[in-house]
C-alpha atoms as a PDB file:
ATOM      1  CA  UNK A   1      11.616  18.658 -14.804  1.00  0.00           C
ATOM      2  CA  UNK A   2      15.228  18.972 -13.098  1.00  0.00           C
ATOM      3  CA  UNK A   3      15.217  22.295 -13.046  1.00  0.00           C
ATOM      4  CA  UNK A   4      12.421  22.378 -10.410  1.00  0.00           C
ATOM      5  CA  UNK A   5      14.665  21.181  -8.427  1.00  0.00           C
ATOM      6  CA  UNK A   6      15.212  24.725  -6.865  1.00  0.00           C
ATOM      7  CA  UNK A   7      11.923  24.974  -5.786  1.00  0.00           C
ATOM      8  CA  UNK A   8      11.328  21.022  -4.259  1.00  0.00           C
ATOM      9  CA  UNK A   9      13.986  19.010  -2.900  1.00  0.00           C
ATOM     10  CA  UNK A  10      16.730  22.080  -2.308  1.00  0.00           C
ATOM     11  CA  UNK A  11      13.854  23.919  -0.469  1.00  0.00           C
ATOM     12  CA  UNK A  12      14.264  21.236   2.347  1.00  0.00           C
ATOM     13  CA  UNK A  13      18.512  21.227   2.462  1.00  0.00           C
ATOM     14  CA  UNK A  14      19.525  23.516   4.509  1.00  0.00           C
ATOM     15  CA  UNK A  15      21.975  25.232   1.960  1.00  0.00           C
ATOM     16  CA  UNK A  16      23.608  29.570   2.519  1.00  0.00           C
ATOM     17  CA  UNK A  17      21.809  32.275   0.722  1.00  0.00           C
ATOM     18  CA  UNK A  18      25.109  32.750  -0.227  1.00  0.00           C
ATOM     19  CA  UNK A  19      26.707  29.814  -1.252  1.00  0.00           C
ATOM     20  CA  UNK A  20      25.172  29.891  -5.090  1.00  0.00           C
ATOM     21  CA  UNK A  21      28.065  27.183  -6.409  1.00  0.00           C
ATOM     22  CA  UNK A  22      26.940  24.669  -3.663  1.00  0.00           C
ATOM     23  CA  UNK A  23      23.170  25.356  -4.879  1.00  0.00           C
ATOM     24  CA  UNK A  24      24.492  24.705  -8.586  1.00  0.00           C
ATOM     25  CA  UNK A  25      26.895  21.415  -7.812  1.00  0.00           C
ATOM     26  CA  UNK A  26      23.705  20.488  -5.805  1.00  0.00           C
ATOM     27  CA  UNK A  27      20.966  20.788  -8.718  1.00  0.00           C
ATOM     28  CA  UNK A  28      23.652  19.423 -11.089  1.00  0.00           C
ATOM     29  CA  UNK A  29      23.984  16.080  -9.089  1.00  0.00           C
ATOM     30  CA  UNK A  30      20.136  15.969  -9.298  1.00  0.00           C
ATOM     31  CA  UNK A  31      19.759  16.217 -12.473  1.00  0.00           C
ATOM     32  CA  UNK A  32      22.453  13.733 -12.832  1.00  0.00           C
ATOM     33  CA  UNK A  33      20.942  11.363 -11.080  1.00  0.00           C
ATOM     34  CA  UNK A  34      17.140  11.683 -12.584  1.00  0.00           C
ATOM     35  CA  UNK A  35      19.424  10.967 -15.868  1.00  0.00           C
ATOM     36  CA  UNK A  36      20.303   8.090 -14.839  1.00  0.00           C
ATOM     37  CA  UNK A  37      16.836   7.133 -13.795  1.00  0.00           C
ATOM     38  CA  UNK A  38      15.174   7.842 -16.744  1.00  0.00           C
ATOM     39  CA  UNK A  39      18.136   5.606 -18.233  1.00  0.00           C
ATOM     40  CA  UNK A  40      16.957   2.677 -16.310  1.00  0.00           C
ATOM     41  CA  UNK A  41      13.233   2.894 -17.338  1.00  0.00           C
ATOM     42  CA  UNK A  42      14.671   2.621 -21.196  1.00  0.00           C
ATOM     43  CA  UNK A  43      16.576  -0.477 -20.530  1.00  0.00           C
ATOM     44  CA  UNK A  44      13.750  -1.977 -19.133  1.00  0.00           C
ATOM     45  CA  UNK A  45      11.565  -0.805 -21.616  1.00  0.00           C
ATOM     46  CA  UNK A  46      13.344  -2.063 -24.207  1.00  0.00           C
ATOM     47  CA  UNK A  47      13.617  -5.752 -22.282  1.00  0.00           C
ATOM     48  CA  UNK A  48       9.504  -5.487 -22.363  1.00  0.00           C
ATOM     49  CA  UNK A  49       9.057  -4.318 -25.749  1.00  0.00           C
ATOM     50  CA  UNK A  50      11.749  -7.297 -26.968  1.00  0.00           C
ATOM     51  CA  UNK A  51       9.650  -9.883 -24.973  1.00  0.00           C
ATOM     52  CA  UNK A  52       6.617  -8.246 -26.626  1.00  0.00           C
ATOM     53  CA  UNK A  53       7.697  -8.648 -29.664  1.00  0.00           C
ATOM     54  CA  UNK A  54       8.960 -12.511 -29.419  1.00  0.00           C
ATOM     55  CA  UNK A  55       5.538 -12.909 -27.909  1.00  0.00           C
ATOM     56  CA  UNK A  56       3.857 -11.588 -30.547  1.00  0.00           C
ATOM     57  CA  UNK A  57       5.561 -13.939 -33.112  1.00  0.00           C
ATOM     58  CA  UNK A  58       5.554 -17.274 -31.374  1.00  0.00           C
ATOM     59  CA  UNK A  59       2.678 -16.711 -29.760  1.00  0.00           C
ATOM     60  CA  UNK A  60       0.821 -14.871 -32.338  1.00  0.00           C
ATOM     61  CA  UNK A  61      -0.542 -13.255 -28.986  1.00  0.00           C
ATOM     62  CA  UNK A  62       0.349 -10.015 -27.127  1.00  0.00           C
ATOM     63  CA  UNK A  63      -0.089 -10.022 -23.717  1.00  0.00           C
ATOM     64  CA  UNK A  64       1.350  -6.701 -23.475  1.00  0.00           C
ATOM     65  CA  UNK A  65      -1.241  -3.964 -24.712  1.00  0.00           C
ATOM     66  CA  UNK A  66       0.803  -1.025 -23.316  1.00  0.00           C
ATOM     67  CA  UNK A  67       3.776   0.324 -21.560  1.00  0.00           C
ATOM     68  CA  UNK A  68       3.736   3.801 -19.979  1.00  0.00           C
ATOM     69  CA  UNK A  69       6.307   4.999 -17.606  1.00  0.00           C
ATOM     70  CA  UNK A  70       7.229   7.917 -15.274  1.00  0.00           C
ATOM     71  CA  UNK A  71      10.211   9.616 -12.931  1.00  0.00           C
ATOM     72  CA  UNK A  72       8.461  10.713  -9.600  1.00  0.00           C
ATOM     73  CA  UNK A  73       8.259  14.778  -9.835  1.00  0.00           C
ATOM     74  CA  UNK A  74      10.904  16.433  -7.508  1.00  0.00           C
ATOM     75  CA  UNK A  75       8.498  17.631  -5.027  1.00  0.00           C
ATOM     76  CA  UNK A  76       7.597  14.096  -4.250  1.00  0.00           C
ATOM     77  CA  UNK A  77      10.728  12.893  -4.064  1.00  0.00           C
ATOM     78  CA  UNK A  78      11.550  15.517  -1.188  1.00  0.00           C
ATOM     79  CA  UNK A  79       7.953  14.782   0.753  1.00  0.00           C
ATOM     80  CA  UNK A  80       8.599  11.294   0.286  1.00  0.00           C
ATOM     81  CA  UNK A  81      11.663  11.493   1.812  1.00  0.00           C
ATOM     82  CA  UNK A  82      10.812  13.836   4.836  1.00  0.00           C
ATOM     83  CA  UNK A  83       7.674  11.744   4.964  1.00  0.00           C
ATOM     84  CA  UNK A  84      10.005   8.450   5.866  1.00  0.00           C
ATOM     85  CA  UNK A  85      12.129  10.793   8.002  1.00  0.00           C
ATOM     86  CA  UNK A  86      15.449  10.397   5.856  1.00  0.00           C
ATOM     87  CA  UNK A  87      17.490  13.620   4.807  1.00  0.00           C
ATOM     88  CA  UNK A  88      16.578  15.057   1.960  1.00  0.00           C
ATOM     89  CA  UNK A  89      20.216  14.762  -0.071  1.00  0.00           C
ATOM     90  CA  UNK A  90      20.873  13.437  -3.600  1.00  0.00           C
ATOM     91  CA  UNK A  91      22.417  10.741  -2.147  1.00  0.00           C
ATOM     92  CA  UNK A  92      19.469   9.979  -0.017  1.00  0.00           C
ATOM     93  CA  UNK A  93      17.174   9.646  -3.118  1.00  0.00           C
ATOM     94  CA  UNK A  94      18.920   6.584  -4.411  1.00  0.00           C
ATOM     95  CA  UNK A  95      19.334   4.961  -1.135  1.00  0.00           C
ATOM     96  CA  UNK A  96      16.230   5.450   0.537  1.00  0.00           C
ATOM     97  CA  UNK A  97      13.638   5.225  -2.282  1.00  0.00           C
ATOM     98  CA  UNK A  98      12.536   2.493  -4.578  1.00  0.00           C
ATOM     99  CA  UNK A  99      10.060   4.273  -6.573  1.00  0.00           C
ATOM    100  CA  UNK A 100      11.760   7.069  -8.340  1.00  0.00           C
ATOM    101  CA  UNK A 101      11.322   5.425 -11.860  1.00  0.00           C
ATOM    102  CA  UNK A 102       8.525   3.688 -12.639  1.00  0.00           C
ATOM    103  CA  UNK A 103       7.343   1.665 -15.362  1.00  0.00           C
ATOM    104  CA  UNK A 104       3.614   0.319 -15.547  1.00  0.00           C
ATOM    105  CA  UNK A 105       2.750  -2.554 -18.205  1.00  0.00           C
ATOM    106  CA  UNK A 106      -1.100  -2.797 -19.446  1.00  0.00           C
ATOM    107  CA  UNK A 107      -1.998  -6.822 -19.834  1.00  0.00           C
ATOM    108  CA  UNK A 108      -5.397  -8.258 -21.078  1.00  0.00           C
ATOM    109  CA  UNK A 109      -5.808 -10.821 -19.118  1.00  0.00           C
ATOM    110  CA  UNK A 110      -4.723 -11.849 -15.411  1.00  0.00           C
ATOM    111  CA  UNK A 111      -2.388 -15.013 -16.791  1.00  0.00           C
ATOM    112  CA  UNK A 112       0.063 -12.493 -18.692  1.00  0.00           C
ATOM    113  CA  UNK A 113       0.768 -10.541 -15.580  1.00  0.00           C
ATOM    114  CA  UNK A 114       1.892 -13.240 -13.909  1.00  0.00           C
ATOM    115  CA  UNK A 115       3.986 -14.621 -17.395  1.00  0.00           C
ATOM    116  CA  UNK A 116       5.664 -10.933 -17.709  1.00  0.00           C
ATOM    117  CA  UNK A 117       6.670 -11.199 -14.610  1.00  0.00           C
ATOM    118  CA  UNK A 118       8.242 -14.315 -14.666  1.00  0.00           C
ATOM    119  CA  UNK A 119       9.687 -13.238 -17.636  1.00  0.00           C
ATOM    120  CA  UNK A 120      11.272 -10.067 -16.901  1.00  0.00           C
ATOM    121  CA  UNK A 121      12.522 -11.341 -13.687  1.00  0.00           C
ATOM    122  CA  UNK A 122      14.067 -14.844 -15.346  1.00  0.00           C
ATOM    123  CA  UNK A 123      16.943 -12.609 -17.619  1.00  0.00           C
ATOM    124  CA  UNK A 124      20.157 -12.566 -15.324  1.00  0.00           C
ATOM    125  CA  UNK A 125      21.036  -9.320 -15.807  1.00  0.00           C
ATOM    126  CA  UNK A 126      17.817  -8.416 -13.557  1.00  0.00           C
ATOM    127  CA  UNK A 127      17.235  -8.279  -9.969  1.00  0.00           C
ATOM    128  CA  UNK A 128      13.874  -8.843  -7.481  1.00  0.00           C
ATOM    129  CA  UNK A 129      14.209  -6.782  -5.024  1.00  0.00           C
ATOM    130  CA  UNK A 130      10.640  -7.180  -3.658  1.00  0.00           C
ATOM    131  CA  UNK A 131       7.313  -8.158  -5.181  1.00  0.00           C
ATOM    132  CA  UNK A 132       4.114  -7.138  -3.251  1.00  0.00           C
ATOM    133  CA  UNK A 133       1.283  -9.067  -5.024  1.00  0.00           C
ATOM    134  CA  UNK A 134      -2.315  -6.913  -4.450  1.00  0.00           C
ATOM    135  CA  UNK A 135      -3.953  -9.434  -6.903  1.00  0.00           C
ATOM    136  CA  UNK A 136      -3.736 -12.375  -4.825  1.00  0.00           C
ATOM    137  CA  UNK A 137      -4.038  -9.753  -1.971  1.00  0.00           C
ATOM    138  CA  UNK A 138      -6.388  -6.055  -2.508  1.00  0.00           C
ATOM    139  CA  UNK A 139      -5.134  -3.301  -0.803  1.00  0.00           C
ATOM    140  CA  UNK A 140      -8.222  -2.379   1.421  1.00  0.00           C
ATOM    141  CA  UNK A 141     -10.375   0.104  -1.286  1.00  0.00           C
ATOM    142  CA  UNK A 142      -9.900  -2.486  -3.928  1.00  0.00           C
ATOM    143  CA  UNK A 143      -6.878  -1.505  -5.180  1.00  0.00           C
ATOM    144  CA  UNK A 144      -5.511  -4.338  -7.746  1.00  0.00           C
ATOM    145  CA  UNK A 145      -1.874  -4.708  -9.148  1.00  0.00           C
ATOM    146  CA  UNK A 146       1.507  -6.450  -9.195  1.00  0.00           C
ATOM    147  CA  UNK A 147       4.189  -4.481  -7.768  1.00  0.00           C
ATOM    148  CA  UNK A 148       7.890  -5.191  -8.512  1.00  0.00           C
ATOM    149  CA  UNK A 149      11.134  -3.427  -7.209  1.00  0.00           C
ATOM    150  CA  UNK A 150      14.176  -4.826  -9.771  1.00  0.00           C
ATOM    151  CA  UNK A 151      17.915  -4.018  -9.934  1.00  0.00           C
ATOM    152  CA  UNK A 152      19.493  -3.514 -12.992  1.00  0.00           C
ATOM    153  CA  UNK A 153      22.627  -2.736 -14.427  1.00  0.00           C
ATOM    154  CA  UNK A 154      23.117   0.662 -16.644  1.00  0.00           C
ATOM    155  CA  UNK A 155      26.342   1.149 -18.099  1.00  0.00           C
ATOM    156  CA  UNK A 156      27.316   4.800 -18.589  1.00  0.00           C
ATOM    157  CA  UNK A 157      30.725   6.410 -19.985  1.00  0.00           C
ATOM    158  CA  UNK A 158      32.710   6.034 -16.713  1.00  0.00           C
ATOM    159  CA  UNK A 159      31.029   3.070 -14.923  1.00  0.00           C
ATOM    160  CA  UNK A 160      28.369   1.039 -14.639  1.00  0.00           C
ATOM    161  CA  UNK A 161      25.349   1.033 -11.901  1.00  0.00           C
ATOM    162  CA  UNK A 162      22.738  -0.245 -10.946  1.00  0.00           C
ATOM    163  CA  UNK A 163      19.410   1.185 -10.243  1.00  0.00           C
ATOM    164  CA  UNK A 164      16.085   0.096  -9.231  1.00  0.00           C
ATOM    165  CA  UNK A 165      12.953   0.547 -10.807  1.00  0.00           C
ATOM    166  CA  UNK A 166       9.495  -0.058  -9.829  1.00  0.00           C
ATOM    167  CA  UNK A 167       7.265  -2.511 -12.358  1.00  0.00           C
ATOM    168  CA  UNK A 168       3.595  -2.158 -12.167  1.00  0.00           C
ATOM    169  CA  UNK A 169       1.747  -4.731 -13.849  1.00  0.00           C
ATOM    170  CA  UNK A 170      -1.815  -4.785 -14.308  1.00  0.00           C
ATOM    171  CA  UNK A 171      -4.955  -5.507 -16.683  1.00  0.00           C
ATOM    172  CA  UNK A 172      -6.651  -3.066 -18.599  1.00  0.00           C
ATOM    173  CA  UNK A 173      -9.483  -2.608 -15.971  1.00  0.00           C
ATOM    174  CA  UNK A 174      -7.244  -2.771 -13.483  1.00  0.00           C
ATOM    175  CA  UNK A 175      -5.555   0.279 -15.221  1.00  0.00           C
ATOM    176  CA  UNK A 176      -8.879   1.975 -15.445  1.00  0.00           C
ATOM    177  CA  UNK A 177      -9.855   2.013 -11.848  1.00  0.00           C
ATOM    178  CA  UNK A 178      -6.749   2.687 -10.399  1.00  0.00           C
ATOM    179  CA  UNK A 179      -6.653   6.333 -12.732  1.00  0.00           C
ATOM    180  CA  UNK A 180     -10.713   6.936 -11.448  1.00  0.00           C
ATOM    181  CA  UNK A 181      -9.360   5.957  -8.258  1.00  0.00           C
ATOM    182  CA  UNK A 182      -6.198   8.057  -8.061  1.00  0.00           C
ATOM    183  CA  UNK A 183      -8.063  11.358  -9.643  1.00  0.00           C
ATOM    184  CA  UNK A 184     -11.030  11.095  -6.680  1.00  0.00           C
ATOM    185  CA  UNK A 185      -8.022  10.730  -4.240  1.00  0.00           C
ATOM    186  CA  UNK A 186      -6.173  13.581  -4.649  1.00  0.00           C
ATOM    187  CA  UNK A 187      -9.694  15.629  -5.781  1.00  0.00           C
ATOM    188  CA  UNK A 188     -10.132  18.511  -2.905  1.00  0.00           C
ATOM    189  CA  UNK A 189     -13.837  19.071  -1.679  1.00  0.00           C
ATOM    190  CA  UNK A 190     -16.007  16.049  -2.992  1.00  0.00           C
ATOM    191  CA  UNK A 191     -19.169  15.587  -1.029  1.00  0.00           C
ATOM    192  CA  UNK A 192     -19.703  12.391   0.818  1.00  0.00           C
ATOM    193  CA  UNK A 193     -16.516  10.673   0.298  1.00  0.00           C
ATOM    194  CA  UNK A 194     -16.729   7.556   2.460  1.00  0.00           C
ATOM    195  CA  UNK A 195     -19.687   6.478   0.473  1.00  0.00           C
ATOM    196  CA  UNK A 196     -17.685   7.494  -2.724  1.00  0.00           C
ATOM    197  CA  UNK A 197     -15.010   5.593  -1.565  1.00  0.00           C
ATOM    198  CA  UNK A 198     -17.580   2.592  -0.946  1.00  0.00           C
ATOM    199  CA  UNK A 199     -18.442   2.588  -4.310  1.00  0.00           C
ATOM    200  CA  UNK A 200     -15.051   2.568  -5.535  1.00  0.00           C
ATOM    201  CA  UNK A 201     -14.763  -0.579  -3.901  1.00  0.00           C
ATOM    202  CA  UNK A 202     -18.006  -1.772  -5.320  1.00  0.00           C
ATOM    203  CA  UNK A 203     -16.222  -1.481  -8.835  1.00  0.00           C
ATOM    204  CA  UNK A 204     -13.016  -3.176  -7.966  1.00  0.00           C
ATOM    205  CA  UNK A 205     -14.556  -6.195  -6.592  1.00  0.00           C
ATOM    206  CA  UNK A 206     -16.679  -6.066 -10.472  1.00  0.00           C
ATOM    207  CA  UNK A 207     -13.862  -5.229 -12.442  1.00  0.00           C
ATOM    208  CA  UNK A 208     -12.012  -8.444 -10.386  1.00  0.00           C
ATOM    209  CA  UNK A 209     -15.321 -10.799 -11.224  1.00  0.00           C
ATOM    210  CA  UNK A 210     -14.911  -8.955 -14.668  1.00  0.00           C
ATOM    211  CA  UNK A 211     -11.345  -9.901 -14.853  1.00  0.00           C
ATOM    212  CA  UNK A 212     -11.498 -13.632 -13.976  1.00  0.00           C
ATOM    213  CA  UNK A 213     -14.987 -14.251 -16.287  1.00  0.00           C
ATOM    214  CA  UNK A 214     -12.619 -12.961 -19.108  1.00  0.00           C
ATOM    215  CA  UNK A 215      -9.515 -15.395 -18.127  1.00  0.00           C
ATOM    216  CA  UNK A 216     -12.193 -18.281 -17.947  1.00  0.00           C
ATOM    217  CA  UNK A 217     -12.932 -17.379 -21.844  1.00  0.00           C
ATOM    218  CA  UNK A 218      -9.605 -17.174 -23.054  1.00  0.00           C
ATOM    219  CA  UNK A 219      -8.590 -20.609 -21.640  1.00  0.00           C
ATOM    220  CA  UNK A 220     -11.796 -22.257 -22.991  1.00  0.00           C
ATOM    221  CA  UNK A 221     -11.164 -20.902 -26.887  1.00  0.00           C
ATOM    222  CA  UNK A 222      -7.475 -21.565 -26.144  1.00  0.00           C
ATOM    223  CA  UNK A 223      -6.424 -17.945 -26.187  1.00  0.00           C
ATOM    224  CA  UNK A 224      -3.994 -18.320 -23.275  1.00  0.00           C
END
């Protein structure tokens, strides 16, 4: 994925035909720094996937059904960036943009998101940045998460650093809508779109009755 790197975020720096080494030092410090990204997402990972496990045994409960994660593709990283009018530099990415790793984790029921949260956030080692809540609070077309920025420290060779990563925490329906959603976003030429759009929004306000009927069951047979 570095390697595209040529063809996305060096395509908007204004770098000499000519000057091949400052092209290489260039995609080198990029790939660098998506290292040290996709460093971040396995120490918090690993945090998750401890607490999972703990859970698991005390609890003889899982809240957590699945972890997935991503690093934003280069391309987006340079519209992103020209998007929010800030240069489009290596050292922009890390100082402009919050998103660049990503890590979302699947729950069953609304309760855990809220406990995994706490959770995560609780260790000292880890730092809020910013939590915008679209559970308590849908985005307009229905759109239903929890969004975290954190801060947290990765310790390399030669230093240590720390970088922020994006938590996404959701329920499995949750999940589910938001990939239907996302695909009939970004899908060109799809007839009547507003009233697509409408009944998107029909389904997020079911999946959310869905959602809280399911809590209600797992708190009356003690399950949370």
């Amino acid at each position: 994925m570095e390697r595209e790197l040529n063809k996305a975020v060096l395509a908007h720096i204004n770098i000499p035909e000519d000057s091949a080494h400052i092209f290489a030092e260039k995609a080198h410090q990029f790939e660098e720094i998506m290292m040290m990204y996709q460093c971040a997402i396995q120490e918090v990972t690993t945090k998750l996937e401890v607490l999972s496990r703990e859970m698991s045994v005390r609890n003889n409960r899982n809240p957590i059904e699945t972890i997935k994660y991503r690093i934003k593709k280069p391309q987006s990283i340079a519209e992103k960036l020209v998007r929010n009018g800030c240069e489009v530099t290596v050292e922009s990415i890390s100082q402009n943009l919050n998103d660049v790793a990503g890590v979302r984790v699947i729950c069953s029921f609304i309760d855990d998101i809220y406990t995994i949260a706490k959770m995560l956030t609780s260790q000292d080692d880890i730092h809020l940045v910013q939590v915008k809540d679209y559970i308590k609070k849908p985005k307009k077309n229905g759109y239903r998460s929890y969004h975290m920025i954190i801060e947290i420290p990765v310790f390399f060779s030669d230093r240590k650093k720390h970088m922020r990563v994006e938590v996404q925490i959701r329920t499995m329906a949750m999940d589910f809508w938001a990939s239907l959603e996302h695909q009939v976003r970004y899908k060109k030429d799809i007839p009547d779109s507003a009233e697509m759009s409408e009944h998107l929004k029909k389904c997020a306000d079911v999946i959310a009755e869905t959602d809280a009927e399911m809590q209600n069951i797992a708190h009356k047979i003690n399950l949370v």
